[in-house]
C-alpha atoms as a PDB file:
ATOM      1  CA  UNK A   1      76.369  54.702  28.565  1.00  0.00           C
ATOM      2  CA  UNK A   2      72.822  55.862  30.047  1.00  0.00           C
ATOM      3  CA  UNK A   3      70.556  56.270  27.001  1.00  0.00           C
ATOM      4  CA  UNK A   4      68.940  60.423  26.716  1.00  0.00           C
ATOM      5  CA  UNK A   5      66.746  62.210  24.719  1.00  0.00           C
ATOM      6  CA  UNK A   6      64.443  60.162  21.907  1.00  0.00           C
ATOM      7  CA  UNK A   7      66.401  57.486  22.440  1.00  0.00           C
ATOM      8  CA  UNK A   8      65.480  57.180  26.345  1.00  0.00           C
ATOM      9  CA  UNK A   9      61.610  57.837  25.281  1.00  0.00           C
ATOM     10  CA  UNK A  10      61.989  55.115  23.047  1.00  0.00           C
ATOM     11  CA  UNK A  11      63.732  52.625  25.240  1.00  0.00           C
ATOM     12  CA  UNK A  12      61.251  53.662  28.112  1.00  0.00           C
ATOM     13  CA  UNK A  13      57.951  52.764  26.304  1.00  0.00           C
ATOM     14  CA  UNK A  14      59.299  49.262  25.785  1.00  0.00           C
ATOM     15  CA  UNK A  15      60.021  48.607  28.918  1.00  0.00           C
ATOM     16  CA  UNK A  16      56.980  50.130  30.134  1.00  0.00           C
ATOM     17  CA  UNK A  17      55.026  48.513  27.393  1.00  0.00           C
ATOM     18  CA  UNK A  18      53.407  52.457  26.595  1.00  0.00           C
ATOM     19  CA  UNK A  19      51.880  53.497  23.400  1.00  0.00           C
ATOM     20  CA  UNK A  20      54.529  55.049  20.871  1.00  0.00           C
ATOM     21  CA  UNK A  21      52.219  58.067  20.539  1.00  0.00           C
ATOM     22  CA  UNK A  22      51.552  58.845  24.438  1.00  0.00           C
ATOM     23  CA  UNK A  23      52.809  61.994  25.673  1.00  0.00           C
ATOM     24  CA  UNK A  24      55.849  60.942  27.755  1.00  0.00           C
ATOM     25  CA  UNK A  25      58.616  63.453  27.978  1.00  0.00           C
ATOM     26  CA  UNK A  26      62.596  63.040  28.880  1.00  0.00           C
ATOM     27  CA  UNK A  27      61.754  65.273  32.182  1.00  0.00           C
ATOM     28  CA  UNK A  28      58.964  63.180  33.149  1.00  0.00           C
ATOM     29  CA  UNK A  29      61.180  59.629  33.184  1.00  0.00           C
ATOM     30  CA  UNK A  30      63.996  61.458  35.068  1.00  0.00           C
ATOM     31  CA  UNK A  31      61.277  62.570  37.477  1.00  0.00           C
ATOM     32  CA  UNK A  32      60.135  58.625  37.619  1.00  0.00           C
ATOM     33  CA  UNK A  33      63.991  57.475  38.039  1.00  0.00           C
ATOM     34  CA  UNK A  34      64.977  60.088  40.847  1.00  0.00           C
ATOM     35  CA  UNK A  35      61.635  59.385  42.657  1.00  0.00           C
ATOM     36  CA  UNK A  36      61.467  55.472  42.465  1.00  0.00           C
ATOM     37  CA  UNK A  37      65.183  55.266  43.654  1.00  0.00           C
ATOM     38  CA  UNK A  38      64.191  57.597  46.715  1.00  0.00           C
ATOM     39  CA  UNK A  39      61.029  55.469  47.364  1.00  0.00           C
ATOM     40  CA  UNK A  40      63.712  52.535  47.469  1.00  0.00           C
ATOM     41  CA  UNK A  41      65.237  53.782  49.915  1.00  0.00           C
ATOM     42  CA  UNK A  42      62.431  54.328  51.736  1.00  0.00           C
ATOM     43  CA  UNK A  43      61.162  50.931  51.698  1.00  0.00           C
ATOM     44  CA  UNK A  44      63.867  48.993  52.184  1.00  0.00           C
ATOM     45  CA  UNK A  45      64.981  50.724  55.305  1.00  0.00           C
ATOM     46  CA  UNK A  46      61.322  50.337  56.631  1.00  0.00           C
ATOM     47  CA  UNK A  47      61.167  47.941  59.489  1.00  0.00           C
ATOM     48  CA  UNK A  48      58.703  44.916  60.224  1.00  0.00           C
ATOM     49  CA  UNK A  49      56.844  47.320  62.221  1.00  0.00           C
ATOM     50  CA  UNK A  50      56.218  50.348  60.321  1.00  0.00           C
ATOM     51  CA  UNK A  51      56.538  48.507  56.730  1.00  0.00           C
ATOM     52  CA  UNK A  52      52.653  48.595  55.201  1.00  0.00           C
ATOM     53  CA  UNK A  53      52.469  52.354  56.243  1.00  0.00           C
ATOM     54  CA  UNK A  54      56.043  52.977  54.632  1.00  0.00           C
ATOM     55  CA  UNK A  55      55.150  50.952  51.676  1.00  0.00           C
ATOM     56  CA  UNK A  56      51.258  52.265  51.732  1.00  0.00           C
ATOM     57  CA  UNK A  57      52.894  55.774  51.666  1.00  0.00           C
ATOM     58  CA  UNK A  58      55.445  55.029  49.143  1.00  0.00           C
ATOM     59  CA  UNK A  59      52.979  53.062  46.326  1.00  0.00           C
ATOM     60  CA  UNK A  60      50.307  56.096  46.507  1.00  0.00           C
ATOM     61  CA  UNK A  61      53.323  58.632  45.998  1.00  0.00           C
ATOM     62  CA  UNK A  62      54.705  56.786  42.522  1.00  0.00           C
ATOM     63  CA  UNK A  63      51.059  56.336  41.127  1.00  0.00           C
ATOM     64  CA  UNK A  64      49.710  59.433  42.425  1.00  0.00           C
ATOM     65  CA  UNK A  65      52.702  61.808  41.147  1.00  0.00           C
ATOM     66  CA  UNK A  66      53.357  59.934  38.447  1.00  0.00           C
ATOM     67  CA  UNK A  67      50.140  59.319  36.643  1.00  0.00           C
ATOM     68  CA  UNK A  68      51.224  58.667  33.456  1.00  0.00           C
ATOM     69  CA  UNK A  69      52.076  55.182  34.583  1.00  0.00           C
ATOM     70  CA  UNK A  70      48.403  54.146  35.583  1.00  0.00           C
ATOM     71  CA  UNK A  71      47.317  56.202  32.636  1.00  0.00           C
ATOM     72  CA  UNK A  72      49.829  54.463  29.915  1.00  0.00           C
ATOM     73  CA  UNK A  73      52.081  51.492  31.110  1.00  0.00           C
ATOM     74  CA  UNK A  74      50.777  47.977  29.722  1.00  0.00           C
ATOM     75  CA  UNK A  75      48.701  50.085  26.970  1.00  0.00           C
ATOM     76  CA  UNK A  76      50.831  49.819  23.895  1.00  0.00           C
ATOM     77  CA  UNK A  77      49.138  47.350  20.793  1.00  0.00           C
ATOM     78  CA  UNK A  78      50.991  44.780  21.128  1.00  0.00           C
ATOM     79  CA  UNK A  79      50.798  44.132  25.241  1.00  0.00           C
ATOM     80  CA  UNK A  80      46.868  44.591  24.783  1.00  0.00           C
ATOM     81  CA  UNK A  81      46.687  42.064  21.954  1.00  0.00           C
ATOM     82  CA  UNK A  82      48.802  39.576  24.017  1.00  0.00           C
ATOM     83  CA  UNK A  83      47.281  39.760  27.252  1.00  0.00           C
ATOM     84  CA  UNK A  84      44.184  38.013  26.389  1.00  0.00           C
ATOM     85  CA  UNK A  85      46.403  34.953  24.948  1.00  0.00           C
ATOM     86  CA  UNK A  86      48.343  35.415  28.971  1.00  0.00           C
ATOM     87  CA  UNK A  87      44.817  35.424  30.544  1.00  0.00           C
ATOM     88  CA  UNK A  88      43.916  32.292  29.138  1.00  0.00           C
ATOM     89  CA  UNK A  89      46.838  30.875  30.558  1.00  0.00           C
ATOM     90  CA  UNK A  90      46.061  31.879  33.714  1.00  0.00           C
ATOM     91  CA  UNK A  91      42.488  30.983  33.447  1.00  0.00           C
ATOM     92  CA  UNK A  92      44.107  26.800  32.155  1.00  0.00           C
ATOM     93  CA  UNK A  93      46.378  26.630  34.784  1.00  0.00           C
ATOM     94  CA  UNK A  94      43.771  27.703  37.554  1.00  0.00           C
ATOM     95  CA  UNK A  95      41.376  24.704  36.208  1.00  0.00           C
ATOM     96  CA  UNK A  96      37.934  24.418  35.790  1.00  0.00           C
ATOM     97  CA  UNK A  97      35.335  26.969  37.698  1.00  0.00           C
ATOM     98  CA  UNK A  98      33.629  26.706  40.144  1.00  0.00           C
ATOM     99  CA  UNK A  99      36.385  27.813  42.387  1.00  0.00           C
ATOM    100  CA  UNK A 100      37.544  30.538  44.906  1.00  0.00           C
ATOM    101  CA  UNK A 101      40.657  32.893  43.632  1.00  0.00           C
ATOM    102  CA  UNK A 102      42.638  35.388  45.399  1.00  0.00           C
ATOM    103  CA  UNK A 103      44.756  37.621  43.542  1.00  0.00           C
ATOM    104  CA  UNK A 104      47.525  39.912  45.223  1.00  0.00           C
ATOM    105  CA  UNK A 105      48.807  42.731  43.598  1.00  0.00           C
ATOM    106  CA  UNK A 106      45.744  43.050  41.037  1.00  0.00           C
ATOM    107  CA  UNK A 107      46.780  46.293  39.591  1.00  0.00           C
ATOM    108  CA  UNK A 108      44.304  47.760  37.608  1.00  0.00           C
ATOM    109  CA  UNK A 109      42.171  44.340  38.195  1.00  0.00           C
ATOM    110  CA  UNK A 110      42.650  42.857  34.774  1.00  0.00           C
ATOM    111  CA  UNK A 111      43.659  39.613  35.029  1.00  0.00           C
ATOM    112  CA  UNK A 112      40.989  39.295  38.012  1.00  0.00           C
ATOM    113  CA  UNK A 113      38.359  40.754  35.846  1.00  0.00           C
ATOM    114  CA  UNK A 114      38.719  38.215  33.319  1.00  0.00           C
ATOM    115  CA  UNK A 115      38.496  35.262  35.557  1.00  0.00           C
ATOM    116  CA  UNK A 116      35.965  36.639  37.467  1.00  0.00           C
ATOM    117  CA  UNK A 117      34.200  36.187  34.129  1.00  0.00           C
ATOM    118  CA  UNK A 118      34.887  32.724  33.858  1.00  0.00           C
ATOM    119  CA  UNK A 119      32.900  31.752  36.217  1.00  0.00           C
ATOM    120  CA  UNK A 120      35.180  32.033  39.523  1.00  0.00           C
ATOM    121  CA  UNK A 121      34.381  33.492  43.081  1.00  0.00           C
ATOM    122  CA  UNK A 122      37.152  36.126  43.061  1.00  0.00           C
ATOM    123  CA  UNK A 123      38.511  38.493  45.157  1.00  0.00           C
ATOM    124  CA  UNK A 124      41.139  41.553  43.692  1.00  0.00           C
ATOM    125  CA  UNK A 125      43.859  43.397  46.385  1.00  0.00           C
ATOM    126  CA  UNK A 126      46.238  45.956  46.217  1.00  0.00           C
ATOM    127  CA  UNK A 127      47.950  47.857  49.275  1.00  0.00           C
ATOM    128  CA  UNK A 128      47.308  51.249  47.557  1.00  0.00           C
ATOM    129  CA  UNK A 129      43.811  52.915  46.899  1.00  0.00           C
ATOM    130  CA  UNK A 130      46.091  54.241  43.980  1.00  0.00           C
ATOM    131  CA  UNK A 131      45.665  50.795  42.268  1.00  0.00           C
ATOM    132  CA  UNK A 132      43.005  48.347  42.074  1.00  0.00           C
ATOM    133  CA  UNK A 133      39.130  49.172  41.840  1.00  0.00           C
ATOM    134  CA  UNK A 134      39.392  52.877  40.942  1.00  0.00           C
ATOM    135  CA  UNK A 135      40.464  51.540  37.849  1.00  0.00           C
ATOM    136  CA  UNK A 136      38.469  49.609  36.755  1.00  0.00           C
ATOM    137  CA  UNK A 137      34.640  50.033  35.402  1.00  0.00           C
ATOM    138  CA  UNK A 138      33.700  46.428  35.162  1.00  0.00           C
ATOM    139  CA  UNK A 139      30.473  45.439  36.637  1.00  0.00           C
ATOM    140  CA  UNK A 140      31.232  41.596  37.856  1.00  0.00           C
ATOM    141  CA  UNK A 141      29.025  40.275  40.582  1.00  0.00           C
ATOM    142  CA  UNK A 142      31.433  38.039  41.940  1.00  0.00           C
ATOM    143  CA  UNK A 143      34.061  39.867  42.258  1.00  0.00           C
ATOM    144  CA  UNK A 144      35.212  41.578  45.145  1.00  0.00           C
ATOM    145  CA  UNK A 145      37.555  44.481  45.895  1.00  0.00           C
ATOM    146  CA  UNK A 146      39.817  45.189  49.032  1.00  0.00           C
ATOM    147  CA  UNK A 147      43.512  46.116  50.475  1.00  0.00           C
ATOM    148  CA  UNK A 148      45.868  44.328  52.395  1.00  0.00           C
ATOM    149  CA  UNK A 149      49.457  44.550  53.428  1.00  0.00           C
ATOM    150  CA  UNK A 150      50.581  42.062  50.429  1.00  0.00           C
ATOM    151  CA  UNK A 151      52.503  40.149  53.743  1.00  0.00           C
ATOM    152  CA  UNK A 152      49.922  38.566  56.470  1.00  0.00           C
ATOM    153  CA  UNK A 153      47.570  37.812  54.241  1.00  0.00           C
ATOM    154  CA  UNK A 154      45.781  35.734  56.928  1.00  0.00           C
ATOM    155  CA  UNK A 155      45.235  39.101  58.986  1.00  0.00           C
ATOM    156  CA  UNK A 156      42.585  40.469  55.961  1.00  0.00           C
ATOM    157  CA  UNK A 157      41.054  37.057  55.058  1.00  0.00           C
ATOM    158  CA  UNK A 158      40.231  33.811  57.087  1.00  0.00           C
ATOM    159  CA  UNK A 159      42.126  30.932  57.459  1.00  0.00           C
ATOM    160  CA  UNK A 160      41.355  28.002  54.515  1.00  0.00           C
ATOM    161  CA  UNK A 161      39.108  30.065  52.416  1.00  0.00           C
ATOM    162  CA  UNK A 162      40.505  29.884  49.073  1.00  0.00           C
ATOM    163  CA  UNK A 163      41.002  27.275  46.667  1.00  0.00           C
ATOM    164  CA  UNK A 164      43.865  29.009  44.598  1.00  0.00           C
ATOM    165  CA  UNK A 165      45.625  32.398  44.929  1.00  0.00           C
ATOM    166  CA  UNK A 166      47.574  34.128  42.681  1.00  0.00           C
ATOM    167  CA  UNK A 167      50.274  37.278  42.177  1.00  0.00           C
ATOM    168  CA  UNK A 168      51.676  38.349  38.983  1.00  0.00           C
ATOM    169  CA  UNK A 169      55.082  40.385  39.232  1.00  0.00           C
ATOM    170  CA  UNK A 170      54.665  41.086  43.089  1.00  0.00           C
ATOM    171  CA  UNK A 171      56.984  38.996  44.987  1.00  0.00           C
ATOM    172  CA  UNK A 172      59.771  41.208  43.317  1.00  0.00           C
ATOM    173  CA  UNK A 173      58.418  43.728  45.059  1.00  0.00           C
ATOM    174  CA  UNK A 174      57.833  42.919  48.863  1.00  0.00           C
ATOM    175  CA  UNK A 175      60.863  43.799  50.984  1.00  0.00           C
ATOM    176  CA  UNK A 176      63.077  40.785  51.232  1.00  0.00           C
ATOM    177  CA  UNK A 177      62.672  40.240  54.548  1.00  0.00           C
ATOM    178  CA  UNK A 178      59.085  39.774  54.102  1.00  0.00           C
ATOM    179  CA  UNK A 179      59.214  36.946  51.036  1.00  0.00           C
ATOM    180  CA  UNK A 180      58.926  33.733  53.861  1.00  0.00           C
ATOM    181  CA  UNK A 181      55.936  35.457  55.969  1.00  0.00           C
ATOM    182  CA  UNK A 182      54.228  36.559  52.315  1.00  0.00           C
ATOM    183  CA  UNK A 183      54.154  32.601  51.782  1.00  0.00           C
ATOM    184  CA  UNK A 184      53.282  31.725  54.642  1.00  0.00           C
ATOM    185  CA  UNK A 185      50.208  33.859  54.446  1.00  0.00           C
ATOM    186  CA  UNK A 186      49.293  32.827  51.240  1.00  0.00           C
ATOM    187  CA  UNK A 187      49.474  28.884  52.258  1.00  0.00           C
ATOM    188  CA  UNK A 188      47.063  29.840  56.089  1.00  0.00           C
ATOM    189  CA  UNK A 189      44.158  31.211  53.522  1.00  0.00           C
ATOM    190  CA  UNK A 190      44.253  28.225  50.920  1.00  0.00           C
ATOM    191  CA  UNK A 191      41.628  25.444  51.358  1.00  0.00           C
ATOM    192  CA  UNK A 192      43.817  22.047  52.180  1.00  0.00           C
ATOM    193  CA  UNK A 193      45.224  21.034  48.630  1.00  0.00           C
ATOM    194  CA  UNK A 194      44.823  24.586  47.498  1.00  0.00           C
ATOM    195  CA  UNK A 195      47.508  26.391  44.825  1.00  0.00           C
ATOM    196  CA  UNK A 196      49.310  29.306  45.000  1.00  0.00           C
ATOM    197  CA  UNK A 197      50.297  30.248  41.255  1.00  0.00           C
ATOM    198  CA  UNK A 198      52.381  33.350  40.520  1.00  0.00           C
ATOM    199  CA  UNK A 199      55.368  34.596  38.363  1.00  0.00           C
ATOM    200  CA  UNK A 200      57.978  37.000  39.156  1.00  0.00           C
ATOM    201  CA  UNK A 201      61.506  37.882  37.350  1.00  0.00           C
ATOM    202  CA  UNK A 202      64.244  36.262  37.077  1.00  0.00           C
ATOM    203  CA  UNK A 203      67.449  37.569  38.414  1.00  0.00           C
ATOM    204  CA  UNK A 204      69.894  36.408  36.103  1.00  0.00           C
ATOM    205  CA  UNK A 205      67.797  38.253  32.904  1.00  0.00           C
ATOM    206  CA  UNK A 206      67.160  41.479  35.033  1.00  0.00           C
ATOM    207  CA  UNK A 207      66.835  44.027  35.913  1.00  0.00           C
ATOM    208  CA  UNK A 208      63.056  44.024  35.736  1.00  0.00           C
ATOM    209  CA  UNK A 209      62.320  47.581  36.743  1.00  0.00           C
ATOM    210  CA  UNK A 210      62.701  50.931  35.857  1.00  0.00           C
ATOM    211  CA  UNK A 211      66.800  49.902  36.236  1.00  0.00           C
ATOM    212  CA  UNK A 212      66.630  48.492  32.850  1.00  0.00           C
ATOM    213  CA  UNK A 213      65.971  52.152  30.953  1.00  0.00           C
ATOM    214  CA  UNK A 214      69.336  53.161  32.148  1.00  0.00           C
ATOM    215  CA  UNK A 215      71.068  50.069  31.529  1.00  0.00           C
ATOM    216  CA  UNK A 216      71.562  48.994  34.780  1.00  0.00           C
ATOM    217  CA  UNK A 217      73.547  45.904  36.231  1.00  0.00           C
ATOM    218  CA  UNK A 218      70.823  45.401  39.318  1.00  0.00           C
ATOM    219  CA  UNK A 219      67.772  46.623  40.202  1.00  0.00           C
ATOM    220  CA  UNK A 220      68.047  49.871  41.719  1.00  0.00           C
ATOM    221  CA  UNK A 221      63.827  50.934  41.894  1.00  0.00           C
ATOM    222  CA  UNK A 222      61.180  49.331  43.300  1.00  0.00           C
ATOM    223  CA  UNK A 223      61.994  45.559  42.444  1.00  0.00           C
ATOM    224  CA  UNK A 224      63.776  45.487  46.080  1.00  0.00           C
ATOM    225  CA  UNK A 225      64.910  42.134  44.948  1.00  0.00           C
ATOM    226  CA  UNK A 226      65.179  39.709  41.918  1.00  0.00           C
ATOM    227  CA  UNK A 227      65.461  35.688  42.870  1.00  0.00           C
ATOM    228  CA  UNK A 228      65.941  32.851  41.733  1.00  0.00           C
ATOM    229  CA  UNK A 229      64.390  29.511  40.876  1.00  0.00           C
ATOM    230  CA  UNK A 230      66.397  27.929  43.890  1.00  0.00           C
ATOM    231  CA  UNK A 231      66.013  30.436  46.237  1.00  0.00           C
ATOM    232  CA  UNK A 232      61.939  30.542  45.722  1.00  0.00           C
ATOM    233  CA  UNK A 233      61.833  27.029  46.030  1.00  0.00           C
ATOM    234  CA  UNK A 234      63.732  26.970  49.722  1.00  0.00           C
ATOM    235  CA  UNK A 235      61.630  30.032  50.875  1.00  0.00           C
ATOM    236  CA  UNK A 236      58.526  27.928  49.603  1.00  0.00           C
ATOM    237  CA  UNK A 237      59.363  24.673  51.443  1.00  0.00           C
ATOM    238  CA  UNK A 238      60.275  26.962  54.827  1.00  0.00           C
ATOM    239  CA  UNK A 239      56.905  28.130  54.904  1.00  0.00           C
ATOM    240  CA  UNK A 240      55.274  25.398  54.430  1.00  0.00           C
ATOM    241  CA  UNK A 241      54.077  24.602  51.001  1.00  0.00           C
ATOM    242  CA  UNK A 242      55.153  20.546  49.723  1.00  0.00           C
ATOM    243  CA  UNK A 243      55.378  20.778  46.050  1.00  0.00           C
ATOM    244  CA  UNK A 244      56.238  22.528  43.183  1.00  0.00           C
ATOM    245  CA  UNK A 245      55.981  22.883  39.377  1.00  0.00           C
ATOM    246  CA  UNK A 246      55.473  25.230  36.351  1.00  0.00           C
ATOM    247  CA  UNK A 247      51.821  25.817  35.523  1.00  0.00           C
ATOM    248  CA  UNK A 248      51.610  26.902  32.497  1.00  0.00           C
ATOM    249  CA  UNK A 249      51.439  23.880  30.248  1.00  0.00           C
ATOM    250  CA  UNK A 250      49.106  24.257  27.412  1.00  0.00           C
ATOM    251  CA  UNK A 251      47.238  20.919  28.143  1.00  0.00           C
ATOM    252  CA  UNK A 252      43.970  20.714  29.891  1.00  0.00           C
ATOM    253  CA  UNK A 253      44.483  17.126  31.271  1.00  0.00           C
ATOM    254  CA  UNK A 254      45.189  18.371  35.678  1.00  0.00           C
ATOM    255  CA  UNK A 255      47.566  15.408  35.995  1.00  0.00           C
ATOM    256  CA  UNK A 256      49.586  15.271  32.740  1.00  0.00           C
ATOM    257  CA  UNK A 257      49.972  19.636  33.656  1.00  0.00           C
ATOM    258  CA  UNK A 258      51.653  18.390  36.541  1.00  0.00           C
ATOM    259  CA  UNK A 259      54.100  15.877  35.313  1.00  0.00           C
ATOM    260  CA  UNK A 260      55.024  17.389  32.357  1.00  0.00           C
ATOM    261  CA  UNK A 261      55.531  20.931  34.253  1.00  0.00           C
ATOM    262  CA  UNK A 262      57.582  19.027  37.437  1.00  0.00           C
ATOM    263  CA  UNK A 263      59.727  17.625  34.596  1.00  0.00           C
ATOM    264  CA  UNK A 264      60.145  21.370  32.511  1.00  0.00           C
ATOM    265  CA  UNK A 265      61.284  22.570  36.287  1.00  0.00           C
ATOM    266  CA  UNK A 266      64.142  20.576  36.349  1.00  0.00           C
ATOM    267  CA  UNK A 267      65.365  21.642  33.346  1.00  0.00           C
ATOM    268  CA  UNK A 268      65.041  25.532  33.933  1.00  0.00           C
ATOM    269  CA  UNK A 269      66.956  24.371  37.634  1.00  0.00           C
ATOM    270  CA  UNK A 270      69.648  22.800  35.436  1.00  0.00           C
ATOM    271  CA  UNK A 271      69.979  25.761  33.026  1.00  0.00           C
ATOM    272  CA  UNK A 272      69.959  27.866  36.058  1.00  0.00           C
ATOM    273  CA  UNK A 273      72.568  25.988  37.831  1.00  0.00           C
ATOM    274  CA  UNK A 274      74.682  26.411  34.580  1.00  0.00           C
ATOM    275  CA  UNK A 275      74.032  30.283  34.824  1.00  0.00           C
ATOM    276  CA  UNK A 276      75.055  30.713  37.744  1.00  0.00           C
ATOM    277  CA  UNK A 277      79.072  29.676  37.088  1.00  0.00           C
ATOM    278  CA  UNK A 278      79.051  32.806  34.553  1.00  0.00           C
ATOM    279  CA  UNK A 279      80.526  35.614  37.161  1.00  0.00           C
ATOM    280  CA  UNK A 280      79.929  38.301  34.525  1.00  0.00           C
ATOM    281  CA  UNK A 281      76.505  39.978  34.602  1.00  0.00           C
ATOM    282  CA  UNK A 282      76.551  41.218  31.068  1.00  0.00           C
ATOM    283  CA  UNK A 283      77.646  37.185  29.237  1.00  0.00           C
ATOM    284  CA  UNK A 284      75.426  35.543  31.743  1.00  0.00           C
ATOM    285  CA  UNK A 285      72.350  38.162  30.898  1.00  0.00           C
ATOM    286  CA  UNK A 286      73.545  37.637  27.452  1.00  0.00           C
ATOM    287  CA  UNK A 287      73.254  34.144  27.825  1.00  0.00           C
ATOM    288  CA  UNK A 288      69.609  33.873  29.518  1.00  0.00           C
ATOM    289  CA  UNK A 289      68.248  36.034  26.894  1.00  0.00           C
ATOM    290  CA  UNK A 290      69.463  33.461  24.054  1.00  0.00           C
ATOM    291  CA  UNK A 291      68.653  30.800  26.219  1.00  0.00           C
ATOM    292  CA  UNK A 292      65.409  31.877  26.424  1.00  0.00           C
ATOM    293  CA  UNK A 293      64.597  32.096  22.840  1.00  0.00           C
ATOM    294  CA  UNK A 294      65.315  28.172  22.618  1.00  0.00           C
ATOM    295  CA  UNK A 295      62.701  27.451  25.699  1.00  0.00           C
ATOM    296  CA  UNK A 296      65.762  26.523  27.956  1.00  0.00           C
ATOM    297  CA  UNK A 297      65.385  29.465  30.698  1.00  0.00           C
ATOM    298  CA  UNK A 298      62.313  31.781  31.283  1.00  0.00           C
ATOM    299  CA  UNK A 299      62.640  35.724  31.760  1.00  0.00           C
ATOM    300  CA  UNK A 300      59.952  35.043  35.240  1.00  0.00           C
ATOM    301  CA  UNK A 301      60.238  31.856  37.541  1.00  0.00           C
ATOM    302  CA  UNK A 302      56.414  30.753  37.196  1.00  0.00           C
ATOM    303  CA  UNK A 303      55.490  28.403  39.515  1.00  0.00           C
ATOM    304  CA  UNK A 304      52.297  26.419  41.096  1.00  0.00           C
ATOM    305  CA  UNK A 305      52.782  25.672  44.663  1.00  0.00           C
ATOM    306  CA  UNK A 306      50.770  23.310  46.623  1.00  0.00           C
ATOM    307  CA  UNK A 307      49.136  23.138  50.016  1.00  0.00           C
ATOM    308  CA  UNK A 308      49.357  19.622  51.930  1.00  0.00           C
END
């Protein structure tokens, strides 16, 4: 049963991580549903040649009509008090400045911002105007603003320039057709031996997206599709990259990061493979989520790929 009234308020500020006391009404997250499944649509009927207008087009609709999102998603207490604990993640897992970061998908830059004030040369995209510098007022001197299509990343910046890139919750959202040619992008700008670091959701403990307020068995919005830890890893080796492993181990020895994270992979793959023999969406869901709690599967496939 679809959730309505308070209780559809309620369940739609967790998701979107909003502050219990913004202003968000039943008519306004019906609006959001009916207008993200539309924009869907749109996008994933787009073809190779028209797809950064379509998805230009479609990204400035949803955060220009519905500016509640920019305004109040990621603002409740307790995101704010954890980001700066997922920053410094980030900011581990990167390694020690001086280097040269990339970020796609910045969002309202603040991730970007706060390694930008570690001490890296960074650089913040989005493929809306709608997103990205207009919302931010920090003053960093080294770091840079600009828009690209998300895909051929090579076409907006030169080849071997950067010594690490990164994308939280983006891949999710590039049509699939487009997930092998993102990759490849992202490996032509990185310096030889440079990283490309990003998380995205899981399948198996989605949906991720606005789906999941009306209890959805798939995504249905603007995640046009959820993967999995084996089929990243294929697309990854297709385009080029030679190794893989989960970054975020809290250790600040390079080499031990590696090992140790190479090793936790396998063990998500295993837990995965397991997963995947449950047919039913709601016991296997059911089982990721406790799975999770014990360490043994993660809600986003987090990964550190390397340039030969």
């Amino acid at each position: 049963m679809e959730p309505s009234g308070q209780a559809l308020i309620a369940r739609y500020k967790a998701v979107y991580s909003i502050p219990a006391d913004a202003a968000i009404t039943e008519q306004m997250i019906l609006a959001h549903w009916e207008l993200e499944r539309q924009l869907t649509q749109d996008l994933l009927s787009s073809t190779a040649e028209d797809r950064w207008e379509t998805f230009d087009r479609s990204y400035t609709r949803l955060y220009s009509e519905l500016q509640w999102l920019n305004r109040f998603a990621g603002e409740s207490e307790a995101t704010v008090s954890s980001n700066l604990a997922q920053h410094k993640k980030w900011h581990s897992a990167i390694g020690r400045a001086p280097l040269d970061v990339y970020e796609i998908g910045s969002g309202k830059g603040e991730l970007i911002t706060y390694l930008a004030r570690q001490g890296y040369s960074c650089k913040a995209t989005e493929i809306t105007r709608e997103r990205g510098e207009k919302h931010s007022d920090a003053n960093v001197p080294n770091l840079s603003w600009g828009v690209s299509d998300g895909v051929h990343l090579d076409d907006f910046e030169g080849a071997a320039t950067y010594d690490v890139a990164i994308s939280d919750q983006v891949l999710e959202h590039l049509h699939p057709d487009d997930l092998e040619a993102h990759l490849r992008g992202a490996l032509r700008i990185l310096k030889p031996g440079g990283r490309y670091i990003f998380r995205t959701p899981h399948r198996f403990s989605g949906p991720h997206d606005v789906s999941q307020v009306f209890n959805c068995d798939r995504p249905l919005g603007m995640h046009l599709k959820e993967y999995t830890h084996r089929e990243i890893l294929t697309a990854l080796r297709r385009a080029g990259f030679t190794r893989a492993y989960f970054p975020f181990i809290p250790t600040r020895n390079a080499r031990l990061n590696k090992l140790v994270g190479q090793g936790y992979l396998q063990i998500l793959l295993a837990v995965e493979h397991a997963l995947s023999w449950i047919p039913d969406h709601t016991r296997r869901h059911a089982g990721a989520r406790l799975l999770g709690k014990l360490r043994l599967f993660a809600h986003n496939i987090s990964l550190t790929a390397e340039k030969p």
